[in-house]
Protein backbone atom coordinates (compact mmCIF):
# COMPACT_ATOMS: atom_id res chain seq x y z
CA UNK A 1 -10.82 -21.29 -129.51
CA UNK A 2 -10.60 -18.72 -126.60
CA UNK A 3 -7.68 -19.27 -124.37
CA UNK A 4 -8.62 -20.87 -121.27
CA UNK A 5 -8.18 -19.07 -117.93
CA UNK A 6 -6.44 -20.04 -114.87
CA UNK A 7 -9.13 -20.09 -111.95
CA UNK A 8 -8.58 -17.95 -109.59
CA UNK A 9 -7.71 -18.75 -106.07
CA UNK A 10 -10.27 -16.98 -104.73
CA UNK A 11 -13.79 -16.86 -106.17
CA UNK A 12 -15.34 -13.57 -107.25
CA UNK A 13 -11.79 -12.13 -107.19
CA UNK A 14 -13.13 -8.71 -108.68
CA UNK A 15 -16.62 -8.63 -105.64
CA UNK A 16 -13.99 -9.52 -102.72
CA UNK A 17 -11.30 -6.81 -103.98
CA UNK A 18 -14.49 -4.33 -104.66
CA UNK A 19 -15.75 -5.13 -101.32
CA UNK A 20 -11.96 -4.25 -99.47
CA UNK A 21 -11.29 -1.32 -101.60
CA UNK A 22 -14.56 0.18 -100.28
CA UNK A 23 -13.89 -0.82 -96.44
CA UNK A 24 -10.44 0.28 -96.75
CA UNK A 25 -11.45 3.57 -98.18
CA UNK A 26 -14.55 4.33 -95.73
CA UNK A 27 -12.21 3.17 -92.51
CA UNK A 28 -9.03 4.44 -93.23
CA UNK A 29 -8.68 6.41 -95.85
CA UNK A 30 -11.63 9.40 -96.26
CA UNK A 31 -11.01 9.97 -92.40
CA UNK A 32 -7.24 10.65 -93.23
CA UNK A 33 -8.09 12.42 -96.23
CA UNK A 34 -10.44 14.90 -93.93
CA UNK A 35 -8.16 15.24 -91.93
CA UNK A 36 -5.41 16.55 -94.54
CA UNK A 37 -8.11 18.44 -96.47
CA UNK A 38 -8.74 20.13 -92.98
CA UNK A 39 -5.13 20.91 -92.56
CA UNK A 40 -4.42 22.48 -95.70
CA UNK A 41 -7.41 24.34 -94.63
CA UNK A 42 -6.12 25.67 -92.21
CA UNK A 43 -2.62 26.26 -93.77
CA UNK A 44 0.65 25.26 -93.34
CA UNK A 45 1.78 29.00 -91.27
CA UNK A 46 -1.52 28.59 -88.83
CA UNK A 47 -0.48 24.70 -88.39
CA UNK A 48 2.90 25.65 -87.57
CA UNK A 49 2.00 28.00 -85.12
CA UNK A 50 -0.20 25.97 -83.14
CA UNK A 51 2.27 23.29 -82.91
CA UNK A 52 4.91 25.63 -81.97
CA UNK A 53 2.69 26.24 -78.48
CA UNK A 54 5.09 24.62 -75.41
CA UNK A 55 2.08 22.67 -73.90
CA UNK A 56 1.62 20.81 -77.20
CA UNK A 57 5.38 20.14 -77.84
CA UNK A 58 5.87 18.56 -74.33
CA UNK A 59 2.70 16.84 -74.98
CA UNK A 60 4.24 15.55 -78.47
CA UNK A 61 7.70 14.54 -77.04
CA UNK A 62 6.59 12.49 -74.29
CA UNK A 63 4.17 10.56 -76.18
CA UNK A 64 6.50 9.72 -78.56
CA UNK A 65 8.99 9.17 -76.32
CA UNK A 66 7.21 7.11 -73.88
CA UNK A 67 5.79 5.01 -77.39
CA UNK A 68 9.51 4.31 -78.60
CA UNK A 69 10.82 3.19 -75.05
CA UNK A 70 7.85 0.89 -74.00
CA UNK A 71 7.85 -0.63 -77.65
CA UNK A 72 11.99 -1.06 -77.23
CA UNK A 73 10.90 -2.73 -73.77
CA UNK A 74 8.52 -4.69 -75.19
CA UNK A 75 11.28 -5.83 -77.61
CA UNK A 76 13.67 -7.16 -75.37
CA UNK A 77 10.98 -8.98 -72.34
CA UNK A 78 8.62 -9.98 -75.61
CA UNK A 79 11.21 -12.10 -77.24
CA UNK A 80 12.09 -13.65 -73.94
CA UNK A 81 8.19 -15.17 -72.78
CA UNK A 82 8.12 -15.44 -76.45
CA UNK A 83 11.15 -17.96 -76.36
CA UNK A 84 10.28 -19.51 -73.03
CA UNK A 85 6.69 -20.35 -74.40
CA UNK A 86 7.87 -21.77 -77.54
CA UNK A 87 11.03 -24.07 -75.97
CA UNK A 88 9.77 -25.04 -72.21
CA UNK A 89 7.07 -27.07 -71.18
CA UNK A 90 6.17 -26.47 -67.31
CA UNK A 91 3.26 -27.03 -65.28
CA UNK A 92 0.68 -23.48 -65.77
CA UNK A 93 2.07 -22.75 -69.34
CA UNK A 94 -1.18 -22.45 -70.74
CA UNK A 95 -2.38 -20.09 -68.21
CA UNK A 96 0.28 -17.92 -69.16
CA UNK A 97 -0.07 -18.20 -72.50
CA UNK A 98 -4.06 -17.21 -72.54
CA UNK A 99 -2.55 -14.61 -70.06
CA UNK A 100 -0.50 -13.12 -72.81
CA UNK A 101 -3.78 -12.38 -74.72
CA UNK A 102 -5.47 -10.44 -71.93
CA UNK A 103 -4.65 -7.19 -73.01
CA UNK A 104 -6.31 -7.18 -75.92
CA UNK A 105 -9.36 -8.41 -74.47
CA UNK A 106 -9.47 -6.25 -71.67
CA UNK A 107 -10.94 -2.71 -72.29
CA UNK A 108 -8.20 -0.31 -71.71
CA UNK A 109 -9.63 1.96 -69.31
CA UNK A 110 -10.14 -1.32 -66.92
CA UNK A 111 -6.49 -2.10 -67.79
CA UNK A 112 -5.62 1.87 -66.05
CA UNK A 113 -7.82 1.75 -63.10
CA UNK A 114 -6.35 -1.96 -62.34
CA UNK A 115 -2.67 -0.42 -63.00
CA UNK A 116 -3.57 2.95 -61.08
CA UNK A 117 -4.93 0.73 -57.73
CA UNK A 118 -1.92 -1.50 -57.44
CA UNK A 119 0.62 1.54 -58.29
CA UNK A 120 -1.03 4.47 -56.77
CA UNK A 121 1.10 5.22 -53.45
CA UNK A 122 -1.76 3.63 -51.38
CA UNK A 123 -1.76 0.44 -53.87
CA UNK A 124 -0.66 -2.85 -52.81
CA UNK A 125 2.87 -2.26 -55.32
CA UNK A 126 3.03 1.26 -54.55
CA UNK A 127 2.93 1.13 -51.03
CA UNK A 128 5.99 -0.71 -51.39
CA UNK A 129 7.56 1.47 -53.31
CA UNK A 130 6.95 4.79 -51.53
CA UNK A 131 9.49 4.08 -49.00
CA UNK A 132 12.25 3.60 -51.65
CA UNK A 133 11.47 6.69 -53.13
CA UNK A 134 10.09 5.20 -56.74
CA UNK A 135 7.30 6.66 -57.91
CA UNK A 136 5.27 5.27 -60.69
CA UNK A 137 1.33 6.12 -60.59
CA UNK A 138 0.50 10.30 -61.49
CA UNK A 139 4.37 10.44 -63.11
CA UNK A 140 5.63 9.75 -66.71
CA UNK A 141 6.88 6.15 -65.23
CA UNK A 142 3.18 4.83 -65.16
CA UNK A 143 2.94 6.19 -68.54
CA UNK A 144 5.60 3.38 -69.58
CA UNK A 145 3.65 0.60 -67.51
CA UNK A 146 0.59 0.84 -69.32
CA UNK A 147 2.21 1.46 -72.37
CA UNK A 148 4.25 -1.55 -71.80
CA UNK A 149 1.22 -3.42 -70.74
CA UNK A 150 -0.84 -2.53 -73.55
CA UNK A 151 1.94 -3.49 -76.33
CA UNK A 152 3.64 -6.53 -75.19
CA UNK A 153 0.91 -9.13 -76.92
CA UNK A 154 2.05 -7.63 -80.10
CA UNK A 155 5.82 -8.77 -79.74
CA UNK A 156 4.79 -12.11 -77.93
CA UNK A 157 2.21 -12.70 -81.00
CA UNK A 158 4.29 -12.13 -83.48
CA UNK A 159 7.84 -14.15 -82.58
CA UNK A 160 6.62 -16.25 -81.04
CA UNK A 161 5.31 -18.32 -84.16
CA UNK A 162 8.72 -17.97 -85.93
CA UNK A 163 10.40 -19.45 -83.08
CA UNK A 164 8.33 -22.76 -83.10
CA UNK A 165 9.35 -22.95 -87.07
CA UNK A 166 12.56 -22.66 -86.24
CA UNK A 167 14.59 -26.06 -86.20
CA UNK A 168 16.96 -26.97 -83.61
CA UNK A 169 19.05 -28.85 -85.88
CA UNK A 170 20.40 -25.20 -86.74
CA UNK A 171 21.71 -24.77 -83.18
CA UNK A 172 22.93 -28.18 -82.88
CA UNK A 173 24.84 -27.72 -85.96
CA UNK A 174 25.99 -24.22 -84.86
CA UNK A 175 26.98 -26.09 -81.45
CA UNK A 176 29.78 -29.04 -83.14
CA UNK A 177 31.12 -25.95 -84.80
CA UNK A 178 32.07 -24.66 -81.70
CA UNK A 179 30.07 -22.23 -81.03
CA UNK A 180 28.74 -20.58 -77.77
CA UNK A 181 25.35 -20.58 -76.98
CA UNK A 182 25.47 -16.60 -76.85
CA UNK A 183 27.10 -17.00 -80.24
CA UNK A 184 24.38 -19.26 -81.57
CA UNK A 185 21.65 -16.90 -80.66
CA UNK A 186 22.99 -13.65 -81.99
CA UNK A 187 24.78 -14.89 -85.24
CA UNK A 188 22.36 -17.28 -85.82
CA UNK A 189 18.64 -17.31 -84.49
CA UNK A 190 18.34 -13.49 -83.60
CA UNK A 191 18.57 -12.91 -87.71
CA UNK A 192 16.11 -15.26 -88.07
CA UNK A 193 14.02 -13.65 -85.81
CA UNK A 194 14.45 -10.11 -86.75
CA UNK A 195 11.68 -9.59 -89.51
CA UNK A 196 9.31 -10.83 -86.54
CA UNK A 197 10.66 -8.86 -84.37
CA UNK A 198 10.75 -5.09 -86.40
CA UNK A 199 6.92 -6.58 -86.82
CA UNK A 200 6.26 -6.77 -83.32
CA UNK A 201 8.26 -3.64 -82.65
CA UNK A 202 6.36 -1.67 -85.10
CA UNK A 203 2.62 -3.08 -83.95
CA UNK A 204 3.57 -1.79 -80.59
CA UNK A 205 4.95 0.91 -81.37
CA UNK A 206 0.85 2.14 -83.40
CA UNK A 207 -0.80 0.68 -80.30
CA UNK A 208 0.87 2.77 -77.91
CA UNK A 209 1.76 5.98 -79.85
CA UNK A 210 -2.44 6.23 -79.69
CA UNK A 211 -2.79 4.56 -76.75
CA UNK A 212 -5.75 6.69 -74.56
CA UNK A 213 -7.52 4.66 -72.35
CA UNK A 214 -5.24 3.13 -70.03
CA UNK A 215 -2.52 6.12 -69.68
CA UNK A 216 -5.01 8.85 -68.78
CA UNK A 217 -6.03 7.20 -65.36
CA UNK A 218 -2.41 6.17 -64.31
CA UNK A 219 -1.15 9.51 -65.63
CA UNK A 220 -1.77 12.26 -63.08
CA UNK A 221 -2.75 14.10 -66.66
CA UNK A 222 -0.21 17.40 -65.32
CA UNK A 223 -0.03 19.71 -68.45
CA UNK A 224 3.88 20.11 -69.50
CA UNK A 225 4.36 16.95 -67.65
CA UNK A 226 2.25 13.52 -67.75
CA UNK A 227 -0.07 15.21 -70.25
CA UNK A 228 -0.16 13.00 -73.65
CA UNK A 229 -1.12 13.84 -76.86
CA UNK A 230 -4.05 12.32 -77.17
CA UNK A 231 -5.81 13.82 -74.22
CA UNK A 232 -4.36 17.02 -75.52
CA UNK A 233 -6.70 16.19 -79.08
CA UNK A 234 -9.55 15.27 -76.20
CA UNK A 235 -9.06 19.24 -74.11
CA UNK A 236 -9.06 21.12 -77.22
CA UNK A 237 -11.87 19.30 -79.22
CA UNK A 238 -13.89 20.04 -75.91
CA UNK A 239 -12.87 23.28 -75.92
CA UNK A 240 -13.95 23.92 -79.16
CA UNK A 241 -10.47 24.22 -80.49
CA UNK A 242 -10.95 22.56 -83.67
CA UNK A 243 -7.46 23.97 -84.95
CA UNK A 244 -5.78 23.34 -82.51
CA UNK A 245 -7.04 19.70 -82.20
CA UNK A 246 -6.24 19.07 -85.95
CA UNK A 247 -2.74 20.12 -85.80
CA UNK A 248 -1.75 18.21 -82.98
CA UNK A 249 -3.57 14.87 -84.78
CA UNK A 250 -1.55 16.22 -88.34
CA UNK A 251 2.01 16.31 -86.54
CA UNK A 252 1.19 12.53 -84.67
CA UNK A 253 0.06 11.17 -88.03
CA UNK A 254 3.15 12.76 -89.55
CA UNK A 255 5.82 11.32 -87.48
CA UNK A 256 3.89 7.71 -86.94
CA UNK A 257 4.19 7.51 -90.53
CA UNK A 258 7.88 8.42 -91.06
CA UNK A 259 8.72 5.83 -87.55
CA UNK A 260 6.95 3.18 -89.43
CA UNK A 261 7.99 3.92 -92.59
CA UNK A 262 11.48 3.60 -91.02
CA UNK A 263 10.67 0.29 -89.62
CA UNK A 264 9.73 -1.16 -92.73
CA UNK A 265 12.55 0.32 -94.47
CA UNK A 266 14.50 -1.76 -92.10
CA UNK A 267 12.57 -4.84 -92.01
CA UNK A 268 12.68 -5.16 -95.96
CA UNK A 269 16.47 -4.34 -95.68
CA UNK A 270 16.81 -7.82 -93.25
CA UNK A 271 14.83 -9.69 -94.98
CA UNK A 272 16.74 -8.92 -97.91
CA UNK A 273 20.51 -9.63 -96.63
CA UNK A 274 18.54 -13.21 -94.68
CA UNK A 275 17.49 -14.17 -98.76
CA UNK A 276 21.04 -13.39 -99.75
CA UNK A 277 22.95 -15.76 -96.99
């Protein structure tokens, strides 16, 4: 008598997992692939030099830079609508919570002409600022804004769940121990929190680090300066620099990996000490 099977939970297991393995490899990973395959290509020495250029390097650095601030923003101001959307009930809560959403409905180059209008020095923010002597349109300031802009959902999206599951019995309790309420939240619901939040941190951390659309218009675009790296890829695949545009895309895939490999290092590692308290 043949054994009999437990059915699977999902039907046509081996189609559906055909189906993704395909998808995954046409989307994500044959592009990669070329894109190594055209690296080696063009060897490790020629790589090296064309990264060691100064106009790529800046280019590099304040990317990255700009990407690891704006996501650490993001952290911090995320958590915080995050928590007030979850725990408050006030009149236009709604509105702000479909607000939340916009950016990724809005196309990004929209989202950098709307920033660039209101923040140029002639905008209706910028104006304002002129006279103080803050700057933040054509300088590496509205680089953060949009970057900022552009990641925040991410953080919002992804705490903001965990912090409806959480029960307030937990603080209560922590409360008739005596605790504060600055206590409370950092012994006891900011662990809770923190596998949401490295999440959040690391989606907006991807979004920005390729973020194109909505930098290049608020940017000023100087080389050595506001230039990003992705506009960089954009000047020297339309100058034919093929090279040069694969290098630059090898040494951003390179560190995006090891920053979220990091992250997930780190997320495993709190999710491991939460299971063991």
């Amino acid at each position: 008598m043949r054994a009999l099977r437990a059915p699977s939970p999902l039907p046509g297991f081996g189609l559906a997992m055909g189906i993704t393995l395909t998808a995954l490899s046409l989307v994500v990973l044959l592009p990669i692939g070329a894109l190594l395959l055209r690296g080696a290509q063009i060897g490790p020495a020629d790589v090296a030099a064309l990264l060691g250029r100064e106009r790529v390097q800046a280019a590099l650095a304040l990317s990255f830079r700009a990407a690891l601030g704006a996501a650490a923003i993001n952290l911090v101001f995320g958590l915080a609508l995050a928590w007030v959307l979850a725990r408050y009930r006030f009149p236009g809560r709604r509105l702000v919570d479909a607000a939340v959403d916009l950016p990724f409905a809005l196309p990004t180059a929209v989202a950098g002409i709307a920033l660039t209008a209101l923040y140029a020095p002639n905008g209706a923010i910028g104006r304002l600022l002129e006279p103080l002597g803050i700057r933040v349109a054509y300088s590496e300031a509205g680089i953060w804004l949009a970057l900022i802009f552009v990641g925040l959902p991410f953080v919002v999206r992804s705490v903001q769940p965990v912090i409806e599951e959480i029960d307030r019995e937990v603080e209560e309790a922590s409360a008739t121990l005596g605790a504060s309420r600055a206590r409370t939240f950092g012994r006891v619901i900011l662990p809770m929190l923190a596998p949401a939040l490295l999440t959040g941190f690391a989606l907006a951390l991807a979004r920005a680090v390729g973020e194109y659309g909505s930098v290049i218009f608020i940017a000023g675009n100087l080389p050595m300066q506001t230039e990003i790296a992705p506009l960089l890829i954009v000047i020297r695949l339309e100058e034919f620099d093929y090279d040069g545009a694969v290098a630059i895309a090898l040494a951003m895939l390179g560190i995006s990996f090891a920053l979220l490999f990091a992250i997930n290092l780190v997320q495993i590692w709190s999710r491991r000490r939460m299971g063991a308290v």
